[in-house]
N, C-alpha and C. Protein backbone atom coordinates (compact mmCIF):
# COMPACT_ATOMS: atom_id res chain seq x y z
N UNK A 1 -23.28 -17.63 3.04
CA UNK A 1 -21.89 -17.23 3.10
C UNK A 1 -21.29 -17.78 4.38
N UNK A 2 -19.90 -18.42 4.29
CA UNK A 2 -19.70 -19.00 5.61
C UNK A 2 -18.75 -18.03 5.95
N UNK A 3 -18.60 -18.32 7.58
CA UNK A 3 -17.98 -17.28 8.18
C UNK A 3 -16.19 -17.79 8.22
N UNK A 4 -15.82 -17.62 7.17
CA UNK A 4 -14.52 -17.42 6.78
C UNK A 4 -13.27 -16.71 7.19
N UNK A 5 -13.64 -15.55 7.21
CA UNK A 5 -12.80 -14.38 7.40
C UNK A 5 -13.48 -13.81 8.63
N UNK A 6 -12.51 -12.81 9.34
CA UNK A 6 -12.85 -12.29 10.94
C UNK A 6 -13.87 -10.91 10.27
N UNK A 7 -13.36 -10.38 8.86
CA UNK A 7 -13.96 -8.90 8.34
C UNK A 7 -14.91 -9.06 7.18
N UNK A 8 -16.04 -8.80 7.34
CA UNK A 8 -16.74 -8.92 5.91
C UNK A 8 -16.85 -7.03 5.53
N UNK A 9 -16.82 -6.71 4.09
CA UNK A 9 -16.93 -5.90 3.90
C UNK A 9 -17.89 -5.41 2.65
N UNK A 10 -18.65 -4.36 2.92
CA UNK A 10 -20.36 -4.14 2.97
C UNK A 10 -20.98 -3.42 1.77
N UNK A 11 -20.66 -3.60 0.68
CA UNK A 11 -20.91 -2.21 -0.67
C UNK A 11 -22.38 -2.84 -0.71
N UNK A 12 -22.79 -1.45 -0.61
CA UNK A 12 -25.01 -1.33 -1.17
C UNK A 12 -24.53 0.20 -2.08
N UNK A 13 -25.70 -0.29 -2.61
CA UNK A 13 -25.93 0.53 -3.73
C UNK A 13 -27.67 0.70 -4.07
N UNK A 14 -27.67 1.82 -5.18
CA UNK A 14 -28.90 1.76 -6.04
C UNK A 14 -28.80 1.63 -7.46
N UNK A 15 -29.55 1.60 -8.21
CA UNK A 15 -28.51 2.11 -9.64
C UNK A 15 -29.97 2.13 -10.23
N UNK A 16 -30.30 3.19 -11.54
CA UNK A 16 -30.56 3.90 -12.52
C UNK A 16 -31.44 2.61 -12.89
N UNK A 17 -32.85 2.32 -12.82
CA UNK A 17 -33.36 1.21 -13.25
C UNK A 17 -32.90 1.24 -14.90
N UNK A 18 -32.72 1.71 -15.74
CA UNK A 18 -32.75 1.45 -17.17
C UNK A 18 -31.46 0.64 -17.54
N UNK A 19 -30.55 1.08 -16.47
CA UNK A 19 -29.07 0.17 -16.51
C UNK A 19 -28.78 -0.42 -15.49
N UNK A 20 -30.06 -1.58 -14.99
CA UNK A 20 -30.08 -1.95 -14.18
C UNK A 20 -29.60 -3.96 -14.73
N UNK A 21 -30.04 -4.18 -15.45
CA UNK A 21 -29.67 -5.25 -16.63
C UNK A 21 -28.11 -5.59 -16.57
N UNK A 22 -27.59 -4.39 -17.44
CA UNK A 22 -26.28 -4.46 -17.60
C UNK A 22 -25.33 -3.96 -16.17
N UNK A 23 -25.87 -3.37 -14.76
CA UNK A 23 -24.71 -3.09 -13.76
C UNK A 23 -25.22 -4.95 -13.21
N UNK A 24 -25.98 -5.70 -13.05
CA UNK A 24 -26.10 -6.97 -12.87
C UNK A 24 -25.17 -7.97 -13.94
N UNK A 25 -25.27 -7.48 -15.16
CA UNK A 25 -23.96 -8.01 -15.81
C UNK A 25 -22.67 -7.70 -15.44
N UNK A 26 -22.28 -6.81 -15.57
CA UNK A 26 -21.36 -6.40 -15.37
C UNK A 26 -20.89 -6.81 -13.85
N UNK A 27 -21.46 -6.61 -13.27
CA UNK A 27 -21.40 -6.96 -11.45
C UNK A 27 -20.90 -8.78 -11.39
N UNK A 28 -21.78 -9.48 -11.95
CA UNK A 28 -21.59 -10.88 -12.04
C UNK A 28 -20.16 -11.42 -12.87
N UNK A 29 -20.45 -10.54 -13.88
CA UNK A 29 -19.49 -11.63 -14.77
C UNK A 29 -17.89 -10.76 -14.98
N UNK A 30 -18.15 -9.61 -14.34
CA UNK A 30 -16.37 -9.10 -14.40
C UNK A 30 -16.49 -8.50 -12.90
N UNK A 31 -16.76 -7.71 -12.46
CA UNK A 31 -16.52 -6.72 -11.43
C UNK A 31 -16.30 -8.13 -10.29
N UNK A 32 -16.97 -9.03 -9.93
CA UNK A 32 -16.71 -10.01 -8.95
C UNK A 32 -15.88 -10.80 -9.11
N UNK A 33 -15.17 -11.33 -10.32
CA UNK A 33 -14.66 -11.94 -11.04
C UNK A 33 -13.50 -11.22 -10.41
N UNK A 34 -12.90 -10.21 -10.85
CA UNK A 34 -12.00 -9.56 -10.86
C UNK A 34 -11.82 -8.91 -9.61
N UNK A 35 -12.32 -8.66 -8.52
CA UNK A 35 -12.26 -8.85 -6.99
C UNK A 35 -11.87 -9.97 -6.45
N UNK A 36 -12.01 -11.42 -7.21
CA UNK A 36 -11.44 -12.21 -6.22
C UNK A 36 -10.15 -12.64 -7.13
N UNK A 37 -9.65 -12.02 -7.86
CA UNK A 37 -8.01 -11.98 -7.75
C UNK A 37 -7.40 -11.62 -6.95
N UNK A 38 -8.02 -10.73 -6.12
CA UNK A 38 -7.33 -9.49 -5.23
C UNK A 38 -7.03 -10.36 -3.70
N UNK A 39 -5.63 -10.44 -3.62
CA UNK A 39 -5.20 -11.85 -2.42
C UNK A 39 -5.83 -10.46 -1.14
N UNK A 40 -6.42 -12.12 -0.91
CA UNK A 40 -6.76 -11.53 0.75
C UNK A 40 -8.69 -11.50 0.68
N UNK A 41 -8.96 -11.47 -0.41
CA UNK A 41 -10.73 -11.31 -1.03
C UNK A 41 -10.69 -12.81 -0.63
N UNK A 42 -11.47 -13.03 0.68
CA UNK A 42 -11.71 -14.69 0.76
C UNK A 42 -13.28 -15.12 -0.34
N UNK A 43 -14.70 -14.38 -0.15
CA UNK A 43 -15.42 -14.65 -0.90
C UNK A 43 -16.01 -13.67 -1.28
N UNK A 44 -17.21 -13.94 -2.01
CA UNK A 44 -18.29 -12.29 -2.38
C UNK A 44 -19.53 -13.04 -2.64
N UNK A 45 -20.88 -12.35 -2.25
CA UNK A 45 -21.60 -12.69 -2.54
C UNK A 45 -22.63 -11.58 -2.24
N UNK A 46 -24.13 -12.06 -3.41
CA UNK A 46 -24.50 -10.37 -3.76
C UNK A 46 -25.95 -10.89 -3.54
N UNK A 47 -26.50 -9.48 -3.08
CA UNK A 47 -28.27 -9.62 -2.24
C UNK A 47 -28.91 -8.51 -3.23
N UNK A 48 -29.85 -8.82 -2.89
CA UNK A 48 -31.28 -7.50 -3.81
C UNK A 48 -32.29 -7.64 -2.43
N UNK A 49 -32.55 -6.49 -1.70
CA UNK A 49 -33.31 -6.52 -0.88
C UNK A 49 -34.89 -6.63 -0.79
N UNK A 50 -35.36 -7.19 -0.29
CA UNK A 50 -36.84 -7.69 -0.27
C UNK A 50 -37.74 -6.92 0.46
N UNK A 51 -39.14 -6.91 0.40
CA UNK A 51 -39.79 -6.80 1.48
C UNK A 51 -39.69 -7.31 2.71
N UNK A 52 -39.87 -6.78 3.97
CA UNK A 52 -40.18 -7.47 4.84
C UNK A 52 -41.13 -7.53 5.52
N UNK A 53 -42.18 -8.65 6.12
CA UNK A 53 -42.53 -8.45 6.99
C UNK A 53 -41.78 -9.77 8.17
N UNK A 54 -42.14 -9.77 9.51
CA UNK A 54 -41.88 -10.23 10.30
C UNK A 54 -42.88 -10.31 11.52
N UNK A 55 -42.40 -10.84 12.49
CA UNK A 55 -43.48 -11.02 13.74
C UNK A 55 -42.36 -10.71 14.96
N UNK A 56 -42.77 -9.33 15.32
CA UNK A 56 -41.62 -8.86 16.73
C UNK A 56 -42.80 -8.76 18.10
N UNK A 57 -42.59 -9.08 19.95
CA UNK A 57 -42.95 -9.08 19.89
C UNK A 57 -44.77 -9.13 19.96
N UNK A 58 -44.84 -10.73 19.35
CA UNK A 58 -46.39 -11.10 19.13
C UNK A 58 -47.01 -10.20 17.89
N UNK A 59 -46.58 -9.13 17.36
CA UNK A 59 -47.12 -8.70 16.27
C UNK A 59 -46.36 -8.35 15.12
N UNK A 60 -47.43 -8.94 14.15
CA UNK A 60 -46.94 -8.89 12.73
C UNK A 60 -46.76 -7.26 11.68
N UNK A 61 -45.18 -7.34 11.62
CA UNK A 61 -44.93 -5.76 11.36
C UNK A 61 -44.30 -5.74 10.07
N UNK A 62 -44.53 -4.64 9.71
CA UNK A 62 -44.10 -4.78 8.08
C UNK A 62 -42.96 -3.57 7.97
N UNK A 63 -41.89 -4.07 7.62
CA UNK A 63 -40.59 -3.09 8.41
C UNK A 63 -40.42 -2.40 6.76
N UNK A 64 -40.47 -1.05 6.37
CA UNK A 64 -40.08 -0.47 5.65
C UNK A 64 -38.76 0.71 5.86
N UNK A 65 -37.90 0.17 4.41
CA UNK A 65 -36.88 1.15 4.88
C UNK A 65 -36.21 1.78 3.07
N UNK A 66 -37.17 2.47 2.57
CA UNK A 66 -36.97 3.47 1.18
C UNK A 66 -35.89 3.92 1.31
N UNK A 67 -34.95 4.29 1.89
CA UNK A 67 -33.76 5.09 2.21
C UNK A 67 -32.49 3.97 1.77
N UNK A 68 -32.55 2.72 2.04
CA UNK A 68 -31.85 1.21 2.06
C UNK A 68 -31.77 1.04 0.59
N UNK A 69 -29.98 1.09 0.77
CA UNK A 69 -30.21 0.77 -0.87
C UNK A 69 -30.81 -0.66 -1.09
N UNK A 70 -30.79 -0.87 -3.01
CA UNK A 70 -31.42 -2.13 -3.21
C UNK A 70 -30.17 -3.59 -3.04
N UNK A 71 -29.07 -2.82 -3.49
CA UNK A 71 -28.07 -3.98 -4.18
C UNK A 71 -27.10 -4.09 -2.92
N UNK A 72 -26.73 -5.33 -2.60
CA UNK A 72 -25.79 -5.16 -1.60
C UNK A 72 -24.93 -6.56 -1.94
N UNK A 73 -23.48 -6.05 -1.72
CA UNK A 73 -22.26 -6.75 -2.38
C UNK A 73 -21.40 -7.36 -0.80
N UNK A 74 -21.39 -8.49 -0.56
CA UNK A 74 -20.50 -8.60 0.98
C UNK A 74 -19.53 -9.51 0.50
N UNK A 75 -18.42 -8.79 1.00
CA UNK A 75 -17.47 -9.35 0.60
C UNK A 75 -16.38 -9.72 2.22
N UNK A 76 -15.53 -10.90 1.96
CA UNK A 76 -15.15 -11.48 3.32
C UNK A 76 -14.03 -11.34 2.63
N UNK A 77 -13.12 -10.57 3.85
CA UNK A 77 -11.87 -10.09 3.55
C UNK A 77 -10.70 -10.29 4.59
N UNK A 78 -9.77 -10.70 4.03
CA UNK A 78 -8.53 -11.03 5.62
C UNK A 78 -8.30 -10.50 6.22
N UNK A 79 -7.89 -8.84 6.17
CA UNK A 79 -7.94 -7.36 6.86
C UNK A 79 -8.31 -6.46 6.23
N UNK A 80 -8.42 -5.72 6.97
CA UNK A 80 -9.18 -4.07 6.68
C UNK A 80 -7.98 -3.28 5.52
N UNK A 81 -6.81 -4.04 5.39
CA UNK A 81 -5.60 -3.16 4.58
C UNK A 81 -5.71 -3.81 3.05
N UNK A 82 -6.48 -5.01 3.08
CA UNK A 82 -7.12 -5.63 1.59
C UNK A 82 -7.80 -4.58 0.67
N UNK A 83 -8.56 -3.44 1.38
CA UNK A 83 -9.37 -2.69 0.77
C UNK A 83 -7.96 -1.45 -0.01
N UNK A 84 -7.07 -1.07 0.93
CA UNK A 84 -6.26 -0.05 0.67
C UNK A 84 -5.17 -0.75 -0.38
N UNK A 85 -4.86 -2.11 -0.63
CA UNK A 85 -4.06 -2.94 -1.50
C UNK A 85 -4.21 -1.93 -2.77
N UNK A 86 -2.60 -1.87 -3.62
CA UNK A 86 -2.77 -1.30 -5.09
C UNK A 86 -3.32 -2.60 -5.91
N UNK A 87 -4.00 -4.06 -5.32
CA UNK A 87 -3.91 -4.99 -6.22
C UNK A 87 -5.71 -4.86 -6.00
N UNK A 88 -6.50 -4.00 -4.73
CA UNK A 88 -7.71 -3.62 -4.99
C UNK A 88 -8.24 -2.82 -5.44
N UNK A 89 -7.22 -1.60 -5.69
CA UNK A 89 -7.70 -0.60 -6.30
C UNK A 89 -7.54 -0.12 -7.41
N UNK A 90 -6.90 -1.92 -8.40
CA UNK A 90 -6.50 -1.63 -9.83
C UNK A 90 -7.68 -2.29 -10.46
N UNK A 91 -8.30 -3.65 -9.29
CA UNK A 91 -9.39 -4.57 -9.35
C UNK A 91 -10.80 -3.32 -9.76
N UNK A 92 -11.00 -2.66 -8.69
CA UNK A 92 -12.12 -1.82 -9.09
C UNK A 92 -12.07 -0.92 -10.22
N UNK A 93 -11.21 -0.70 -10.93
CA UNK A 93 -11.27 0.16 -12.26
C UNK A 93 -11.29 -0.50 -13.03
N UNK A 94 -10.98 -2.28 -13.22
CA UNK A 94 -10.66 -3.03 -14.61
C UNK A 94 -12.64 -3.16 -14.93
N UNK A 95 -12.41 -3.27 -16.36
CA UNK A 95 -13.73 -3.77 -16.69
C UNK A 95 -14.69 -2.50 -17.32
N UNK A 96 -16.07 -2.92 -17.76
CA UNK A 96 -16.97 -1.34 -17.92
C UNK A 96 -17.60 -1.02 -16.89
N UNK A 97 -17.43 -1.12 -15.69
CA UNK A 97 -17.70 -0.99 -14.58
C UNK A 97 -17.43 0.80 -14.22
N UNK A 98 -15.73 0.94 -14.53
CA UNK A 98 -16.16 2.60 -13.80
C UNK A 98 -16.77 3.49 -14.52
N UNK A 99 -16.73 3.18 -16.22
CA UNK A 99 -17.45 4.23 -17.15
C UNK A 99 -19.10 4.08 -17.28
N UNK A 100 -19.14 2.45 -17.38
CA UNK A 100 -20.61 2.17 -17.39
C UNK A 100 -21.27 2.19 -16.69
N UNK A 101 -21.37 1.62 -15.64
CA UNK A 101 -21.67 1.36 -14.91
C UNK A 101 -22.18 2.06 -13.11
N UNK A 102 -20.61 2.39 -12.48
CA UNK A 102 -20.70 3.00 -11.47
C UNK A 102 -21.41 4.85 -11.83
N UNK A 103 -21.28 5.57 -12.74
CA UNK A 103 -21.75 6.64 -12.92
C UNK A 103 -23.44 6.43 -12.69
N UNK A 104 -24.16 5.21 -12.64
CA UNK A 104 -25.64 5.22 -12.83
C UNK A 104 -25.88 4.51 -11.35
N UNK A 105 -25.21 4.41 -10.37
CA UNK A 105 -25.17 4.19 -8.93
C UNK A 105 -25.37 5.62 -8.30
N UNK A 106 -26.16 5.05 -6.98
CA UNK A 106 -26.34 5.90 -6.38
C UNK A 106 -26.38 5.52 -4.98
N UNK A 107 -26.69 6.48 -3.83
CA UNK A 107 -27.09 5.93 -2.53
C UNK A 107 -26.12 4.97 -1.91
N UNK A 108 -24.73 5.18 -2.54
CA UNK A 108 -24.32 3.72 -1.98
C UNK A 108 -23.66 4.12 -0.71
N UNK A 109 -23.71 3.08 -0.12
CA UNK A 109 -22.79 2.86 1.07
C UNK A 109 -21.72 1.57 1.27
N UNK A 110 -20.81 2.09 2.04
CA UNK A 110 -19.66 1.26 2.35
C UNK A 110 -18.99 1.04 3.77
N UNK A 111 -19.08 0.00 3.75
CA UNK A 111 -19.13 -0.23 5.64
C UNK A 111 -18.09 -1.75 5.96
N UNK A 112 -17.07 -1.71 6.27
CA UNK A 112 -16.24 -2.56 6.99
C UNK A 112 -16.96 -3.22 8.39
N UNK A 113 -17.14 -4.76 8.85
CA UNK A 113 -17.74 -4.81 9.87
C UNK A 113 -16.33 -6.08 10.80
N UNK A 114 -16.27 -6.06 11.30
CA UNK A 114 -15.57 -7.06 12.26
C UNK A 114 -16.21 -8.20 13.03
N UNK A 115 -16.24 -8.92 13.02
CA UNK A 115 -16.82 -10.22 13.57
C UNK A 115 -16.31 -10.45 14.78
N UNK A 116 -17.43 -10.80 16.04
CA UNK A 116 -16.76 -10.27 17.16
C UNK A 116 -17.29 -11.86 17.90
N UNK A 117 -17.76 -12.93 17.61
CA UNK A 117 -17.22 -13.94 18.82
C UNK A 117 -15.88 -14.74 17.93
């Protein structure tokens, strides 16, 4: 993801392994889709979190964090008032996203970050 915009903004989630298939459909082919109509949404792009290990240090550590959701959505946005837009908050209801979908989410979090050099 290039650094585009001064604000990226941070949706993680979990969701219901059995409708885990279709919130990845749905996520890909409308819900993102239909976020970057929304003027001011510069990009989006979506993670599934991994294991880690790493080397901090001199030793090799294996960083666990069960609490972390799995799915994480970052989205690069022009300002922080993109999120409060009626043209974002018509974006997040279009689609089977709020009936299907978001009811089998969980754990999520949402976090605005600012880019600071």
């Amino acid at each position: 993801m290039a650094k585009k915009s001064k604000y990226l903004f941070i949706a993680s989630m979990d969701v219901e392994s059995e409708q885990e298939d279709l919130f990845n459909e749905v996520y890909d082919k409308e819900h993102v889709p239909n976020l970057m109509t929304v003027p001011g949404v510069v990009s989006v792009a979506r993670y599934k979190m991994r294991e880690l290990t790493m080397l901090i240090g001199g030793e090799r550590k294996e960083m666990r964090f069960e609490e972390e959701p799995s799915y994480h959505a970052l989205y690069e946005v022009e300002s922080p008032e993109v999120l409060l837009s009626d043209a974002w908050g018509e974006a997040v209801e279009l689609g089977r996203w709020p009936e299907q979908v978001r009811p089998y989410t969980r754990n999520r979090r949402h976090i605005l970050t600012e880019r600071i050099d």
